[in-house]
N, C-alpha and C. Protein backbone atom coordinates (compact mmCIF):
# COMPACT_ATOMS: atom_id res chain seq x y z
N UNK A 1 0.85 -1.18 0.00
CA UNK A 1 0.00 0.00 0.00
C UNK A 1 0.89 1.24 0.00
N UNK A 2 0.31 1.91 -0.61
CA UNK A 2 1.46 3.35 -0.95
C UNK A 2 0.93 4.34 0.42
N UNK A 3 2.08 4.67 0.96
CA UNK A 3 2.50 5.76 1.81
C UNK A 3 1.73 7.04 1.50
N UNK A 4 0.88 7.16 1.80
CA UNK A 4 -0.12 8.57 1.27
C UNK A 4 0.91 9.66 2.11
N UNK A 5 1.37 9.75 3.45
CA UNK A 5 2.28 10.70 3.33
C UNK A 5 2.99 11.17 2.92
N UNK A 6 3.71 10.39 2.08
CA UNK A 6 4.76 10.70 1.20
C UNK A 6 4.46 11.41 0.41
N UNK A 7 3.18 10.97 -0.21
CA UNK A 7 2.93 11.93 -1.67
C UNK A 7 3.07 13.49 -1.65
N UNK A 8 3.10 14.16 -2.73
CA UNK A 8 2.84 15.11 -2.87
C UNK A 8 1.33 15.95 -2.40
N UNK A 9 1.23 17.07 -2.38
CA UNK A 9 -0.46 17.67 -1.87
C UNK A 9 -0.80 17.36 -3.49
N UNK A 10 -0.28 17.80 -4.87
CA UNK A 10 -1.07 18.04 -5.91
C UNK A 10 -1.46 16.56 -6.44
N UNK A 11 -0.77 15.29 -6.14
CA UNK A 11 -1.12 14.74 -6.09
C UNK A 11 -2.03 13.95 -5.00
N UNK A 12 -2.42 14.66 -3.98
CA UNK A 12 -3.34 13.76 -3.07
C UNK A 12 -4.90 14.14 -3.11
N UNK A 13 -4.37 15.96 -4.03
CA UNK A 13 -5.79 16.43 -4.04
C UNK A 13 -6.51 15.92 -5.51
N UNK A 14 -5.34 15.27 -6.28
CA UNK A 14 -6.35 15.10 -6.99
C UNK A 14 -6.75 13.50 -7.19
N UNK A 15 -5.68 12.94 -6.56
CA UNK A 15 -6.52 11.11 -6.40
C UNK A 15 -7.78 11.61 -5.14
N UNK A 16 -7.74 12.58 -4.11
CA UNK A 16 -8.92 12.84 -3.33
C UNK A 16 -10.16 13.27 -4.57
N UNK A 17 -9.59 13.81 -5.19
CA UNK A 17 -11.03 14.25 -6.27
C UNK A 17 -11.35 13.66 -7.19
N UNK A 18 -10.58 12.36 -7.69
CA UNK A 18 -10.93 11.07 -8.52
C UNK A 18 -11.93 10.25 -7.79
N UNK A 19 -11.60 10.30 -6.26
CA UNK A 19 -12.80 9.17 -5.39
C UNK A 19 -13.90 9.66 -4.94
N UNK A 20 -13.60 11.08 -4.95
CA UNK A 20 -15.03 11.82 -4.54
C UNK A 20 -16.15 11.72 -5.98
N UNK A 21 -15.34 12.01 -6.95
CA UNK A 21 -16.29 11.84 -8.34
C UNK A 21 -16.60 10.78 -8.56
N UNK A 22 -15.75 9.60 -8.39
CA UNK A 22 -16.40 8.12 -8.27
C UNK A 22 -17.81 8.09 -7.46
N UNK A 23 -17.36 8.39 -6.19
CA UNK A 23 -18.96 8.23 -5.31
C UNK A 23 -20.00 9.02 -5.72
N UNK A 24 -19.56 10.31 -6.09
CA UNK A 24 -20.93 10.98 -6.66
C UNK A 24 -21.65 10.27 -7.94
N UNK A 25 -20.62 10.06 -8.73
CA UNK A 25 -21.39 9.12 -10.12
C UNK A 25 -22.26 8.63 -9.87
N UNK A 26 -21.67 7.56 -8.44
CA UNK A 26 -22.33 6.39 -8.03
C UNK A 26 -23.63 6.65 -7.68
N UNK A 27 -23.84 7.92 -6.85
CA UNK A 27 -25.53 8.41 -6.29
C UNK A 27 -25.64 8.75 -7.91
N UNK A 28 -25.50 9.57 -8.89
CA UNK A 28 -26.56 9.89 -10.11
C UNK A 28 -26.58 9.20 -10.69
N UNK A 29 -26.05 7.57 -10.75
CA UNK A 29 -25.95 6.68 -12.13
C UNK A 29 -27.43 5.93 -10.91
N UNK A 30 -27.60 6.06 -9.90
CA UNK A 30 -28.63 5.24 -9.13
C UNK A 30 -29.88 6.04 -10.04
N UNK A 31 -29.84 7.10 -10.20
CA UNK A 31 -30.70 7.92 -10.56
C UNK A 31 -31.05 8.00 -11.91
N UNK A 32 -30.02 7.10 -12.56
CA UNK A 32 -29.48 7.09 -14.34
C UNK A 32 -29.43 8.25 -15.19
N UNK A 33 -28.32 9.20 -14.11
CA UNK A 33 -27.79 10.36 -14.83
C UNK A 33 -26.31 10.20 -14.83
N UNK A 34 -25.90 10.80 -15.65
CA UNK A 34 -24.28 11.18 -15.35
C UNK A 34 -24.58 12.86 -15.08
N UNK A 35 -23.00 12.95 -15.08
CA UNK A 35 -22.77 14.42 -13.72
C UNK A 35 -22.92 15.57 -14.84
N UNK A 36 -22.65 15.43 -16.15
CA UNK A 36 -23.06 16.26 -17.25
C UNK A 36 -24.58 16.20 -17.29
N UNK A 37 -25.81 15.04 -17.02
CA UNK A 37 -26.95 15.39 -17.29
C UNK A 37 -27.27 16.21 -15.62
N UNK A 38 -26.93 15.83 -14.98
CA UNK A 38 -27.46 16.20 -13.48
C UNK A 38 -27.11 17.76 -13.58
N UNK A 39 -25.79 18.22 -14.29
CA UNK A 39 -25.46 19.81 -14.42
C UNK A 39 -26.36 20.09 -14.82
N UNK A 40 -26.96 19.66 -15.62
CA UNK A 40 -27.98 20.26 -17.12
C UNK A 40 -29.39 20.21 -16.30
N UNK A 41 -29.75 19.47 -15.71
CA UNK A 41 -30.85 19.59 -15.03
C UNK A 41 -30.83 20.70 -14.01
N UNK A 42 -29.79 20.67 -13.47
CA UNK A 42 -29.30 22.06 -12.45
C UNK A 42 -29.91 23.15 -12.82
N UNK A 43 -28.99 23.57 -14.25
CA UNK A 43 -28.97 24.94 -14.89
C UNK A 43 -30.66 25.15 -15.46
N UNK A 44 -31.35 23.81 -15.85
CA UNK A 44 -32.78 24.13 -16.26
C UNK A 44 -33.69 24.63 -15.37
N UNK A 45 -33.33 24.21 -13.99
CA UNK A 45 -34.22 24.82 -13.01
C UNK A 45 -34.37 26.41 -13.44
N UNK A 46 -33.36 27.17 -13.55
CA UNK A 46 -33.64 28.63 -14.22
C UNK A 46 -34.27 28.68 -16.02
N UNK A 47 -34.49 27.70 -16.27
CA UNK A 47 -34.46 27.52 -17.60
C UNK A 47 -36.32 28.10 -18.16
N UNK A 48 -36.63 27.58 -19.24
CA UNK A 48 -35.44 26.99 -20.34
C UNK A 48 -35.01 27.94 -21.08
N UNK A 49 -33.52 26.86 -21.44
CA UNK A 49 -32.46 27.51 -22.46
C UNK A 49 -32.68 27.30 -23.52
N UNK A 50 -31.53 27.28 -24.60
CA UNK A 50 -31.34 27.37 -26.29
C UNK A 50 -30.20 25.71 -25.69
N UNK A 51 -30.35 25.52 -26.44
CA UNK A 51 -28.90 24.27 -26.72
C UNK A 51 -27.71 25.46 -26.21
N UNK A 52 -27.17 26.18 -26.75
CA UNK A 52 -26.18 27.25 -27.15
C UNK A 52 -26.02 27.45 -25.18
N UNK A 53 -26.89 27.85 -24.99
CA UNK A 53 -27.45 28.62 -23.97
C UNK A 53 -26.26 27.30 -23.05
N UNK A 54 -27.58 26.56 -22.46
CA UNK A 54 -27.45 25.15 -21.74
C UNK A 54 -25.87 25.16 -21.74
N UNK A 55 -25.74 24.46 -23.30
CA UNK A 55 -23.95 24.41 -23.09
C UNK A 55 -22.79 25.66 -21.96
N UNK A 56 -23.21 26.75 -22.95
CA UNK A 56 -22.49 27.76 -22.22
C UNK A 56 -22.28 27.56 -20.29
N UNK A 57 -23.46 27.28 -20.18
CA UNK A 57 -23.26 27.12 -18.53
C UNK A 57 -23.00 26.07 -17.85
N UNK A 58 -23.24 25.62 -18.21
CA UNK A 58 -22.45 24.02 -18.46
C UNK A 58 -21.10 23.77 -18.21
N UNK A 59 -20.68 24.63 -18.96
CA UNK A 59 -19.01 24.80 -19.45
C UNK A 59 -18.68 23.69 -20.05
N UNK A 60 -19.54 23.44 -21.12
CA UNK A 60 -18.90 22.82 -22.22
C UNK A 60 -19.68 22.97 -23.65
N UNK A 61 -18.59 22.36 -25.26
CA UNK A 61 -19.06 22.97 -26.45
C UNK A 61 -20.38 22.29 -26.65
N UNK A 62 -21.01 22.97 -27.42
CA UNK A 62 -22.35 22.78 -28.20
C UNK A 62 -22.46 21.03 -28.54
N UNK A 63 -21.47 20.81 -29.15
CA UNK A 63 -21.93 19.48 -29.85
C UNK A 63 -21.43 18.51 -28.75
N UNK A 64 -21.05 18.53 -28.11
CA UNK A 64 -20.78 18.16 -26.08
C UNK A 64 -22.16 17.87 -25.55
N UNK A 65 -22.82 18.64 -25.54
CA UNK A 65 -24.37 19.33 -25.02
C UNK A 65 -25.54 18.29 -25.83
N UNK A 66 -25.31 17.41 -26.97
CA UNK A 66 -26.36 17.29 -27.86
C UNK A 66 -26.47 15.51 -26.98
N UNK A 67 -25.32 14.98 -26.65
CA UNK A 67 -25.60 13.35 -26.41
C UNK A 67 -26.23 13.14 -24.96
N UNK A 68 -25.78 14.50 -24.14
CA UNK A 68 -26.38 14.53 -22.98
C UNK A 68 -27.79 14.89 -23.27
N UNK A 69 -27.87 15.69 -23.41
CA UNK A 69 -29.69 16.20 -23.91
C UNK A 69 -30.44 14.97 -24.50
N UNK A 70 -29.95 14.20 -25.21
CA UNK A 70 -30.19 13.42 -25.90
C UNK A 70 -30.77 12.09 -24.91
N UNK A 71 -29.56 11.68 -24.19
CA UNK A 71 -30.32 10.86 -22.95
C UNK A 71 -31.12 11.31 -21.99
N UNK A 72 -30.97 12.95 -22.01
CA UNK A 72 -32.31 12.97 -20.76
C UNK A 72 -33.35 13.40 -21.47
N UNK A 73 -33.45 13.70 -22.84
CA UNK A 73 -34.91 13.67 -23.30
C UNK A 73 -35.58 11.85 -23.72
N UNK A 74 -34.89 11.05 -23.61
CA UNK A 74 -34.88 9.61 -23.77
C UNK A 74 -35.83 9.44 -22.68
N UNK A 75 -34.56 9.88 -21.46
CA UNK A 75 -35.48 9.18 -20.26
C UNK A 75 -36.44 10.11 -19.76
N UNK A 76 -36.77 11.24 -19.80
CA UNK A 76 -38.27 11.75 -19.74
C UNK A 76 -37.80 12.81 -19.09
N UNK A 77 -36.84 13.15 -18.87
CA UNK A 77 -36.28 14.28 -18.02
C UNK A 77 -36.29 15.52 -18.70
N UNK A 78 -36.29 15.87 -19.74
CA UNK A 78 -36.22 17.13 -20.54
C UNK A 78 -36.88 17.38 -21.76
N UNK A 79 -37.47 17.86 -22.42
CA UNK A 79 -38.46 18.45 -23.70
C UNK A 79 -36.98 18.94 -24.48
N UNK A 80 -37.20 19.35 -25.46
CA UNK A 80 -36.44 19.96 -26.87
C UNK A 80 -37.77 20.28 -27.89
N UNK A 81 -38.09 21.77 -27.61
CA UNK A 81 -39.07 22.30 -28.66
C UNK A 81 -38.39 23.00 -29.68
N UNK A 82 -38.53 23.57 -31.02
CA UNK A 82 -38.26 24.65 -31.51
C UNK A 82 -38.74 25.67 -31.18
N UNK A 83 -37.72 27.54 -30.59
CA UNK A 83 -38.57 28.47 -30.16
C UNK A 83 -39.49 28.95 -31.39
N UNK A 84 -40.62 29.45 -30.32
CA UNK A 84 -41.64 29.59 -31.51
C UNK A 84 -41.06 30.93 -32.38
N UNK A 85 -40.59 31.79 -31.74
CA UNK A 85 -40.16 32.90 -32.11
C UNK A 85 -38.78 33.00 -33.26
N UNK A 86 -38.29 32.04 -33.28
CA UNK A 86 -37.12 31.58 -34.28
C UNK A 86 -36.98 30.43 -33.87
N UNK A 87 -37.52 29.81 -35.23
CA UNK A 87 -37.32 28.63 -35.48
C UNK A 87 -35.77 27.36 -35.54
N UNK A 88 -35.00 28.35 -36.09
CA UNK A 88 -33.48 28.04 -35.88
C UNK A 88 -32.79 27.56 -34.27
N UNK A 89 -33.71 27.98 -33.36
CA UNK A 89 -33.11 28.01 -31.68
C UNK A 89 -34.18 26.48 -31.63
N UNK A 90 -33.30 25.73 -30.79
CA UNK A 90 -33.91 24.81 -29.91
C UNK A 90 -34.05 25.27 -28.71
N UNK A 91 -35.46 24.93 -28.00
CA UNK A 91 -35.38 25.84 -26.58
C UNK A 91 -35.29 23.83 -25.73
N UNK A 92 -34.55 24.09 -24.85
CA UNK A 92 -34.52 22.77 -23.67
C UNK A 92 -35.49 23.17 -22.53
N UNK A 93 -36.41 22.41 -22.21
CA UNK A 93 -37.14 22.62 -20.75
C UNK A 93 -37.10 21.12 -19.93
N UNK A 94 -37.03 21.32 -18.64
CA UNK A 94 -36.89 20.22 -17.66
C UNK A 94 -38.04 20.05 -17.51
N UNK A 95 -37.72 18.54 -17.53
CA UNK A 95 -39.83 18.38 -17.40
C UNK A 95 -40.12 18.46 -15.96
N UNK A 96 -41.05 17.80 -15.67
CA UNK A 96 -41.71 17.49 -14.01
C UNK A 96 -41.09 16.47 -13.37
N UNK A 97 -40.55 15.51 -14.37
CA UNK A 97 -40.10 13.69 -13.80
C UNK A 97 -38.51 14.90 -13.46
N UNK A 98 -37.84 15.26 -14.53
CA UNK A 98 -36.71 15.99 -14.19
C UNK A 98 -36.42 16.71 -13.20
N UNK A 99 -37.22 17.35 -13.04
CA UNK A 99 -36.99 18.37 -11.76
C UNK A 99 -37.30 17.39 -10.64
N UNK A 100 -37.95 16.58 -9.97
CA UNK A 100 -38.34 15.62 -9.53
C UNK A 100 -36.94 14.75 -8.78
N UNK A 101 -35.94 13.94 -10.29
CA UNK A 101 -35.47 13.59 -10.21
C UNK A 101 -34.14 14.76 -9.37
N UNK A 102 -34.01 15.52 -9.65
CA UNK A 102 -33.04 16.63 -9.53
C UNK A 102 -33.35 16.79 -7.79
N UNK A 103 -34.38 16.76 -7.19
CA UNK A 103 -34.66 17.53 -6.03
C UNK A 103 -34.41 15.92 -5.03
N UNK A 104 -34.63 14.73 -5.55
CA UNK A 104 -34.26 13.40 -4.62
C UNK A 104 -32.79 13.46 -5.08
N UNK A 105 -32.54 13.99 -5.51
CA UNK A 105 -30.97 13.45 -5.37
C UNK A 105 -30.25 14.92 -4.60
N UNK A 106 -30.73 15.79 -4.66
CA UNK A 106 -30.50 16.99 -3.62
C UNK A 106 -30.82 16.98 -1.96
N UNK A 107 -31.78 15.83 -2.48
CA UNK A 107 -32.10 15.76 -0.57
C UNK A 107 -31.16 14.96 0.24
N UNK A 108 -30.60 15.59 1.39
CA UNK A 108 -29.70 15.14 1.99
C UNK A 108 -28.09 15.48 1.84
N UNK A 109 -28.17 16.47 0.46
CA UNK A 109 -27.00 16.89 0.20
C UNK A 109 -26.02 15.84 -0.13
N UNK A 110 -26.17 14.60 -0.88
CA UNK A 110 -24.82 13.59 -0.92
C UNK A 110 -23.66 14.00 -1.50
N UNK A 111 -23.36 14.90 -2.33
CA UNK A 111 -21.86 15.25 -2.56
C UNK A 111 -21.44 15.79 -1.72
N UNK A 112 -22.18 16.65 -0.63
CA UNK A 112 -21.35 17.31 0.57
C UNK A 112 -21.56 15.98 1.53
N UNK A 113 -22.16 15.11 1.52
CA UNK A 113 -22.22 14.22 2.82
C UNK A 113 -20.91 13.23 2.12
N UNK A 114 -20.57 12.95 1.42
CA UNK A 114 -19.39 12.29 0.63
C UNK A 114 -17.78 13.17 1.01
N UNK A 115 -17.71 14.41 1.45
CA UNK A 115 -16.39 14.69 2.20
C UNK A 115 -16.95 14.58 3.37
N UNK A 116 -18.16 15.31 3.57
CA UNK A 116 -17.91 15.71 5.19
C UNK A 116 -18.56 14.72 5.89
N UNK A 117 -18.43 13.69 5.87
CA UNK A 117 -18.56 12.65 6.88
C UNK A 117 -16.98 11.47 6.99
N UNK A 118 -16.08 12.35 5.91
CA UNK A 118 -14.78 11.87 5.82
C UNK A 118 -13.66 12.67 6.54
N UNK A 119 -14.34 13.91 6.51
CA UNK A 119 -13.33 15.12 6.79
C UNK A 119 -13.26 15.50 8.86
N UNK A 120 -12.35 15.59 9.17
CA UNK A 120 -12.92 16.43 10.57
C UNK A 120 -13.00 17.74 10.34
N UNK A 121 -12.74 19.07 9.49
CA UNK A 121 -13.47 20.07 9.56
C UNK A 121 -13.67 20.49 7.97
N UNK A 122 -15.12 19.99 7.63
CA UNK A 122 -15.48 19.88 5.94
C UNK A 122 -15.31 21.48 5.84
N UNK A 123 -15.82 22.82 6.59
CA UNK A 123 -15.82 23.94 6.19
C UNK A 123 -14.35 24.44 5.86
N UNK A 124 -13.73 24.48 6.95
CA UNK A 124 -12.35 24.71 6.52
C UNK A 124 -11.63 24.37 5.64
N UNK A 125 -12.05 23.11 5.20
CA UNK A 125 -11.38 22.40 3.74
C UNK A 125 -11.98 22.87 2.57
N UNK A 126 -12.92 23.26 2.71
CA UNK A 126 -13.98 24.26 1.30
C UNK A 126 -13.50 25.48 1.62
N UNK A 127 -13.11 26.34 2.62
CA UNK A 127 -12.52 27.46 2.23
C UNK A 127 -10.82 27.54 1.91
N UNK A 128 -10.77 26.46 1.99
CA UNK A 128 -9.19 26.38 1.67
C UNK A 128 -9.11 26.25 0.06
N UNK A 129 -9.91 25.07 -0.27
CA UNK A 129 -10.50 24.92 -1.64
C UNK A 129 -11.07 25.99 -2.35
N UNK A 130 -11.35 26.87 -2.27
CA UNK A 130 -11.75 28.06 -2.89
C UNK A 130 -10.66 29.18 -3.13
N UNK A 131 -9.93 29.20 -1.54
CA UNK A 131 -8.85 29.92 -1.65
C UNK A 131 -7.87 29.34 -2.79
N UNK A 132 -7.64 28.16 -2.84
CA UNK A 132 -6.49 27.54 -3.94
C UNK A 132 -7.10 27.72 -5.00
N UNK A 133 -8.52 27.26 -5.64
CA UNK A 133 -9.25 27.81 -6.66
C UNK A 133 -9.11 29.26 -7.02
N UNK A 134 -9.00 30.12 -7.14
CA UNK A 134 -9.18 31.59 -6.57
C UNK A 134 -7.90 31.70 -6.96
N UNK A 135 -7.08 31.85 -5.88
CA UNK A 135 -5.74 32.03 -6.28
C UNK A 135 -4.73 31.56 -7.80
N UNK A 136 -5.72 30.34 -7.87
CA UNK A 136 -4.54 29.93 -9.34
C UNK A 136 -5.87 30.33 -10.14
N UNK A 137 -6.61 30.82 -10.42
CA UNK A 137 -8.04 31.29 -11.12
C UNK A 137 -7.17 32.44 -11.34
N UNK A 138 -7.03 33.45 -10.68
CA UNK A 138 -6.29 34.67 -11.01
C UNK A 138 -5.58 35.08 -10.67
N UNK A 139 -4.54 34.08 -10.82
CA UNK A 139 -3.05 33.91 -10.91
C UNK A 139 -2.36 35.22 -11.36
């Protein structure tokens, strides 16, 4: 077994953030989302968007945006109309099962219960995490 002291921090924070994304998968794949549709359901709560739109906040490209949309209009989670107003825009809306789905997997908070039932002080480690975010953000 490898010496986790030894390691480096840049490497501990980020095998720490390979296992944290493992476990979260694990709660939205229960839910049969991945963490790109669960974003997308996020951002629809303010919605709906354009495709264009969606992506942008997302933070990722357009044609990125189409396979996800694609499975959650499959599984009943999202509409894709043309706006009536220009036809050229796809507008995305979260349906009822979507938002639905979005608010049981919010209850209880499991990505924050996934450090902080690991951590002894989860706040301090999120403001430290922000501070390092932040700092190399605007470097």
């Amino acid at each position: 077994m490898d010496d986790h002291a030894s390691w480096a921090t840049g490497r501990l924070l980020l095998v720490a953030a390979r296992l944290v994304e493992r476990e979260w998968n694990a709660v939205l794949a229960e839910r049969g989302l991945t963490h790109a549709g669960f974003l997308a359901l996020h951002v629809l709560q303010d919605g709906p968007w354009t495709q264009r739109e969606l992506a942008a906040r997302t933070y990722v490209e357009e044609q990125t945006i189409r396979p996800v949309l694609d499975r959650l209009e499959r599984d009943g989670h999202v509409v894709r109309e043309r706006d009536t107003a220009d036809r050229r825009r796809v507008m995305v809306t979260r349906t009822d099962l979507g938002g639905r789905t979005y608010a049981e997997i919010m209850e209880g908070d499991p990505a924050e219960r996934i450090i902080a039932d690991r951590v002894e002080d989860p706040e301090a480690l999120r403001a430290e995490l922000i501070r390092l975010i932040t700092g190399i953000r605007d470097g």
